[in-house]
C-alpha atoms as a PDB file:
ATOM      1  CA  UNK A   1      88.190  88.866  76.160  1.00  0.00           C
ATOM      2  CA  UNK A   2      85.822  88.663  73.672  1.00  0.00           C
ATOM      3  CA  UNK A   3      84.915  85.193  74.443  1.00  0.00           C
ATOM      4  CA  UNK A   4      83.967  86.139  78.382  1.00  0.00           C
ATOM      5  CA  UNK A   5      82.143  88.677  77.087  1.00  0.00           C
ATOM      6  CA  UNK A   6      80.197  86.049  74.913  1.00  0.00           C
ATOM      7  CA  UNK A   7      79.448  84.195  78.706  1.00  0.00           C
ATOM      8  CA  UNK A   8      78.391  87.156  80.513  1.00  0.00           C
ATOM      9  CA  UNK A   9      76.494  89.281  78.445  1.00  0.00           C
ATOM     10  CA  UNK A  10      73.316  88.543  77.317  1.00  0.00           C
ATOM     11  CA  UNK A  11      73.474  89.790  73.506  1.00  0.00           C
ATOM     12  CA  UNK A  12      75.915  87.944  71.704  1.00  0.00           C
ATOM     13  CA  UNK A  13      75.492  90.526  69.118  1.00  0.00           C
ATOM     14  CA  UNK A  14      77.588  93.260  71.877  1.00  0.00           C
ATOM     15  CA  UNK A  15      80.797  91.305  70.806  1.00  0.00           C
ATOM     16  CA  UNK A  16      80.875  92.925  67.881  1.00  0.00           C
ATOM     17  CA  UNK A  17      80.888  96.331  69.306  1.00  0.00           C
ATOM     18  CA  UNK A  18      83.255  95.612  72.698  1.00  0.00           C
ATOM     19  CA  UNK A  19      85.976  93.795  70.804  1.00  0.00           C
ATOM     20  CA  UNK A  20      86.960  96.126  67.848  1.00  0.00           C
ATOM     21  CA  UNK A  21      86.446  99.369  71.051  1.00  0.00           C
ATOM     22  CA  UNK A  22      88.682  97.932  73.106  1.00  0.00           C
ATOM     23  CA  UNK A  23      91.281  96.372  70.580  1.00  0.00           C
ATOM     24  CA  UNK A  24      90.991  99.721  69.261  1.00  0.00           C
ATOM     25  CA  UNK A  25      91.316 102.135  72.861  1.00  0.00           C
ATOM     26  CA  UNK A  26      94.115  99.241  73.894  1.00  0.00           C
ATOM     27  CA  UNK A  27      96.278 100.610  70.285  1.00  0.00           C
ATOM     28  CA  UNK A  28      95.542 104.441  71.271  1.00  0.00           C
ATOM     29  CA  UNK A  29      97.071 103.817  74.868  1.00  0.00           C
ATOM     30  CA  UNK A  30     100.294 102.593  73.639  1.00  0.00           C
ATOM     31  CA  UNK A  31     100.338 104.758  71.136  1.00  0.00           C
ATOM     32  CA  UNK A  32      99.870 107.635  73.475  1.00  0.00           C
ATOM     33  CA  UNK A  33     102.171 106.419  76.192  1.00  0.00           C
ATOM     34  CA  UNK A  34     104.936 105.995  73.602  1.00  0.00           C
ATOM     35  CA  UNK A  35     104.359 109.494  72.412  1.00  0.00           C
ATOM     36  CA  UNK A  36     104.409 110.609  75.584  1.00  0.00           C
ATOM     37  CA  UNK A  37     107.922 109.268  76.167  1.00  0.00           C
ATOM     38  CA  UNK A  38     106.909 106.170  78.240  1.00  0.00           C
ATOM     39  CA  UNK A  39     108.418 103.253  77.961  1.00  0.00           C
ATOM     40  CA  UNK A  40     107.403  99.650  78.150  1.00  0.00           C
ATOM     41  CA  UNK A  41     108.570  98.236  81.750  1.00  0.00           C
ATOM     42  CA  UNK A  42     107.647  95.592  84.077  1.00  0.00           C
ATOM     43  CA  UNK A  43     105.680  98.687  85.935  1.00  0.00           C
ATOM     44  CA  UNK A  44     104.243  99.854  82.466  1.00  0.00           C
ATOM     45  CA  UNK A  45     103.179  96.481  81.915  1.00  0.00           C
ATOM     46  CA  UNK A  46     101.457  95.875  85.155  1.00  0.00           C
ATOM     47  CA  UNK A  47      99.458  99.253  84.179  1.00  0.00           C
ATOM     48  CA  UNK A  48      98.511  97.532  81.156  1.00  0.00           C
ATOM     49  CA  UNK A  49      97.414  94.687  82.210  1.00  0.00           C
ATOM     50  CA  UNK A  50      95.077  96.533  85.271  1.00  0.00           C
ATOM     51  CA  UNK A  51      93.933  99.044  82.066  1.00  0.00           C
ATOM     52  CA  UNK A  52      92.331  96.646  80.431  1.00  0.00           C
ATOM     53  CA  UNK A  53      90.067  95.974  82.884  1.00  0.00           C
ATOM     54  CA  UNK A  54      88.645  99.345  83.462  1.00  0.00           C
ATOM     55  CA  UNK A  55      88.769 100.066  79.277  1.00  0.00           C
ATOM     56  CA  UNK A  56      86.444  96.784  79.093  1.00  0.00           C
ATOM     57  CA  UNK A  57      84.519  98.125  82.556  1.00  0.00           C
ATOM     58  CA  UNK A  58      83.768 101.892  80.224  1.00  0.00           C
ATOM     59  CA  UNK A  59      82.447 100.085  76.886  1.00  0.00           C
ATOM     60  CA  UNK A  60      80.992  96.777  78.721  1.00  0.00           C
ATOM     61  CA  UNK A  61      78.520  99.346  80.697  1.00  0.00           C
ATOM     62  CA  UNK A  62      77.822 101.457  77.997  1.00  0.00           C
ATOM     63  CA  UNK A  63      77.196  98.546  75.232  1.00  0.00           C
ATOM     64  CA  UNK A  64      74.635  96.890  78.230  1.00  0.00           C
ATOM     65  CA  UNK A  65      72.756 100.110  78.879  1.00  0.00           C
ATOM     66  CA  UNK A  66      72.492 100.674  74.851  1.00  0.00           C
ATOM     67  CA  UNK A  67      70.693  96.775  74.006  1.00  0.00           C
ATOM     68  CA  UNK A  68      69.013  97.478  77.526  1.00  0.00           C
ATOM     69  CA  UNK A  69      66.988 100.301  76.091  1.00  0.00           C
ATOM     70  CA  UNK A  70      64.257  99.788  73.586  1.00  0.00           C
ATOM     71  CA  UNK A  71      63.407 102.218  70.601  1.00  0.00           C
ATOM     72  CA  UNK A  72      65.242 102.559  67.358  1.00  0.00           C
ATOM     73  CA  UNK A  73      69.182 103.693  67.272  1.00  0.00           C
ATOM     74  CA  UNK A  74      69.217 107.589  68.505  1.00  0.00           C
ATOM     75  CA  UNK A  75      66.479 106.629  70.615  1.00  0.00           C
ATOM     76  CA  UNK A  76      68.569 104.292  72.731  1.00  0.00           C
ATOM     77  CA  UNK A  77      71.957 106.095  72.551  1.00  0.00           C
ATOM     78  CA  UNK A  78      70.098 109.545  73.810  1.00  0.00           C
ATOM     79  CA  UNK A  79      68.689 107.115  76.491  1.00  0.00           C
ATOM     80  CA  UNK A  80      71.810 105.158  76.604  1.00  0.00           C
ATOM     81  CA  UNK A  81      73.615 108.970  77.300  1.00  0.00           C
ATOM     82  CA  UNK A  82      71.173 110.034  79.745  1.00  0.00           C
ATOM     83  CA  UNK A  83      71.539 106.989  82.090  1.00  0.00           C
ATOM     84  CA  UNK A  84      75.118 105.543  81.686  1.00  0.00           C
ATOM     85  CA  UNK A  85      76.792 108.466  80.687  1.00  0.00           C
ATOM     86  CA  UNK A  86      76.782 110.554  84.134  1.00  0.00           C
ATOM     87  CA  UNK A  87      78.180 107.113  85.906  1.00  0.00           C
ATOM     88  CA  UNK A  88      80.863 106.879  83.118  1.00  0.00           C
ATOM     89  CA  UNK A  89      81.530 110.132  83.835  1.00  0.00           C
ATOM     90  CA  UNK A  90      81.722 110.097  87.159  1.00  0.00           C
ATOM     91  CA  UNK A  91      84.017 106.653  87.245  1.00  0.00           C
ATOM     92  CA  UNK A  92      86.505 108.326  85.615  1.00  0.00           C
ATOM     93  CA  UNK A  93      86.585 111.269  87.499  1.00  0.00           C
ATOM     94  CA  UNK A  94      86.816 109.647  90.763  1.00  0.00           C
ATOM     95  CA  UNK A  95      89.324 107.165  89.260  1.00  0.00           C
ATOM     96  CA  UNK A  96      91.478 110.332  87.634  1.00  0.00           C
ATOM     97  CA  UNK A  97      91.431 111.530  91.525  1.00  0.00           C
ATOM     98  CA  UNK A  98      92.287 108.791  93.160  1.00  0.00           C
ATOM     99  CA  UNK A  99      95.607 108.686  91.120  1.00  0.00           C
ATOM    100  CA  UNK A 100      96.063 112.772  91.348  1.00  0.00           C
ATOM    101  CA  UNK A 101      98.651 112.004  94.462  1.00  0.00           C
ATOM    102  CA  UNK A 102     100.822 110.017  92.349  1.00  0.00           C
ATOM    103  CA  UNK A 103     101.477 112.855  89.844  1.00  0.00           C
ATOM    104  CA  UNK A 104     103.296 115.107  92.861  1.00  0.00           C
ATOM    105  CA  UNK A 105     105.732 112.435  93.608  1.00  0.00           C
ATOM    106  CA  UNK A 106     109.410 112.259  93.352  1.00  0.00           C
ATOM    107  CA  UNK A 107     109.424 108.441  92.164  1.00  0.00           C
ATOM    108  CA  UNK A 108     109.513 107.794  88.189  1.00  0.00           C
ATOM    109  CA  UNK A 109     107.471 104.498  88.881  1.00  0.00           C
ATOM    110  CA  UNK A 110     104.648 106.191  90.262  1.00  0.00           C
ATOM    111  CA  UNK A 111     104.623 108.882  87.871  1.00  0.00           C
ATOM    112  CA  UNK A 112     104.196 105.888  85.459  1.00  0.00           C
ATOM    113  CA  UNK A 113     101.911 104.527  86.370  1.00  0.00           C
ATOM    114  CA  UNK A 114      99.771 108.420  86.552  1.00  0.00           C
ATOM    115  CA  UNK A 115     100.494 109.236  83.171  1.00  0.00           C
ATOM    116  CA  UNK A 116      98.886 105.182  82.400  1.00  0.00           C
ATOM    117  CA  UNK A 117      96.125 105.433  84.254  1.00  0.00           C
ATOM    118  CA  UNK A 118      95.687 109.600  83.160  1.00  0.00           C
ATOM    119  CA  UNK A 119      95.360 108.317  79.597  1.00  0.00           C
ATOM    120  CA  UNK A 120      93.400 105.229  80.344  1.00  0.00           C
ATOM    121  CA  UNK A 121      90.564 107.439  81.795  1.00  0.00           C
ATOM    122  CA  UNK A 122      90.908 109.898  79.317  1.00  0.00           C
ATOM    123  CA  UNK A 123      90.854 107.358  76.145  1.00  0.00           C
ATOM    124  CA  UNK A 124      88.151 105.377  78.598  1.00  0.00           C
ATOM    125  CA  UNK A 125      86.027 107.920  78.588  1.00  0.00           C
ATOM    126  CA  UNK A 126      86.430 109.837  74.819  1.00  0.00           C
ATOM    127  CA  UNK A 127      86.073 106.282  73.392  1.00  0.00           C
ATOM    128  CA  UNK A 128      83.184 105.276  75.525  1.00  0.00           C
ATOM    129  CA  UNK A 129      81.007 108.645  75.791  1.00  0.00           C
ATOM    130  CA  UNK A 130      81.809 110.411  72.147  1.00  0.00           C
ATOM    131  CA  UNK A 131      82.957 107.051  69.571  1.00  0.00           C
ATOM    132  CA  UNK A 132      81.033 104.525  70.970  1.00  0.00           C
ATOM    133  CA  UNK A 133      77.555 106.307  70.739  1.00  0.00           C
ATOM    134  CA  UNK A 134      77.990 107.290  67.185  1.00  0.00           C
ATOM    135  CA  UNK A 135      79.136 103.955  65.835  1.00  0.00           C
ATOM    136  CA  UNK A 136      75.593 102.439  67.496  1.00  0.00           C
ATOM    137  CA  UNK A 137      73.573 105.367  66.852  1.00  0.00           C
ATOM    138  CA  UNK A 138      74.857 104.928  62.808  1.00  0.00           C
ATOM    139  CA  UNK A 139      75.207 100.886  63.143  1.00  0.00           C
ATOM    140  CA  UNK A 140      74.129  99.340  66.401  1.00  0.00           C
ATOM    141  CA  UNK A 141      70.887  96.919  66.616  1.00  0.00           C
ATOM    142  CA  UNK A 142      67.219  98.892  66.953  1.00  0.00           C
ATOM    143  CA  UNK A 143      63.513  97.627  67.916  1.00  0.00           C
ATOM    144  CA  UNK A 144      61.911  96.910  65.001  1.00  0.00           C
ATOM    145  CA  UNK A 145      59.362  99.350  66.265  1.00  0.00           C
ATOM    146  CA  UNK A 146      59.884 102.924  68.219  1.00  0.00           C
ATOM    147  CA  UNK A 147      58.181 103.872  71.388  1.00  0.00           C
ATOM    148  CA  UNK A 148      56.710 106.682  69.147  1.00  0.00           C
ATOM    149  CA  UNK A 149      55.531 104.590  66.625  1.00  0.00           C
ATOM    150  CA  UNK A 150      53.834 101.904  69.327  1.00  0.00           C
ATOM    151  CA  UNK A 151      52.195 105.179  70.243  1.00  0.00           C
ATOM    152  CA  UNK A 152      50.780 106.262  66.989  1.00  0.00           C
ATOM    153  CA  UNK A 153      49.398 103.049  66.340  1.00  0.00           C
ATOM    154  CA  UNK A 154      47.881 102.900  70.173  1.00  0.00           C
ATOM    155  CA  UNK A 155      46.605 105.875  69.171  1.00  0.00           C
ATOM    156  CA  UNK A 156      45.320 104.839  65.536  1.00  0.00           C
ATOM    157  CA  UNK A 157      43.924 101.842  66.622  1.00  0.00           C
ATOM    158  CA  UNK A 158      41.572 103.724  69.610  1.00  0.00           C
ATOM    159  CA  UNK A 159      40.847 106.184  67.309  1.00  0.00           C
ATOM    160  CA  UNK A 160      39.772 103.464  64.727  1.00  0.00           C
ATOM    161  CA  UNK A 161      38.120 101.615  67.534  1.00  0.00           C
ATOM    162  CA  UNK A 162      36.041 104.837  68.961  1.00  0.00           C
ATOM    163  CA  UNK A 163      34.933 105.552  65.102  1.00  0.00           C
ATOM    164  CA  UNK A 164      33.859 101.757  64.815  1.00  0.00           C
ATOM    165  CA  UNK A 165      31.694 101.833  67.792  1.00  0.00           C
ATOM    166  CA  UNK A 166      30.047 105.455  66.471  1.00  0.00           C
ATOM    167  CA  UNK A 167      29.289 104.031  63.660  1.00  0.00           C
ATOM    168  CA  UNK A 168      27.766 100.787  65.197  1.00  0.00           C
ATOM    169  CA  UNK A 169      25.739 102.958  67.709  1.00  0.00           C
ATOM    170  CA  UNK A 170      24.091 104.743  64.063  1.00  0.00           C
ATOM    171  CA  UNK A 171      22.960 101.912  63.031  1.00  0.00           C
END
């Protein structure tokens, strides 16, 4: 996984995030679906296997938006919030209802396979919209300079260049 990732996203740097988010949300989904009484079957494991592409889809899209945006750490994980976060949302929502129907039958396999997917968009979407912004907005890359400070110094250097030309035009 972490090696596609490597190939397909443009900042190598994202590995470090995506791996240890999804090894990690991969640990809580077992952990939860073994708590929850579930056990490990060819079903379960087909669940599993389908999981881990919609855990990586969550992070992957989040970790993008967050190197996409420019401005030091809480400046790109507010803007990384405002702009992926309503779409993560919103992906898990429509996922959790398009798997609602399963929870009202009568079969044990696909009442499996809702309680999986139940917890994968649950963990999906904890681990993505409240862990993952705090570990970049404490550790993640930044600009070396803010939008607010390019401003200040857009500003300071008009200023400067406004005073310069006043006092060329005294002389």
């Amino acid at each position: 996984m972490s090696g596609i990732a490597l190939v397909f996203v443009p900042h190598w740097t994202a590995v470090l995030f995506v791996a240890p988010t999804i090894s990690l949300l991969y640990v809580d989904l077992l952990g939860i679906l073994q708590w929850g009484g579930v056990h490990i079957n060819a079903v379960m494991y087909i669940c599993l296997v389908i999981s881990i592409g919609l855990l990586v889809d969550f992070v992957l899209h989040m970790t993008i938006r967050y190197y996409e945006c420019e401005g030091n750490r809480h400046e790109k994980t507010v803007r990384m919030l405002e702009t992926m976060g309503v779409s993560i949302l919103v992906g898990g929502v429509s996922t959790f209802l398009g798997t609602l129907p399963l929870a009202f039958s009568t079969s044990s396999i696909f009442h499996t396979v809702f309680l999986a997917f139940l917890t994968l968009v649950l963990m999906g979407m904890a681990h993505s919209l409240m862990l993952l912004p705090v570990i970049l907005s404490i550790i993640g890359p930044e600009d070396r300079v803010s939008h607010v400070t390019e401003l200040q110094i857009t500003q300071s250097s008009q200023s400067k260049s406004v005073w310069l030309d006043e006092l060329s035009s005294e002389k």
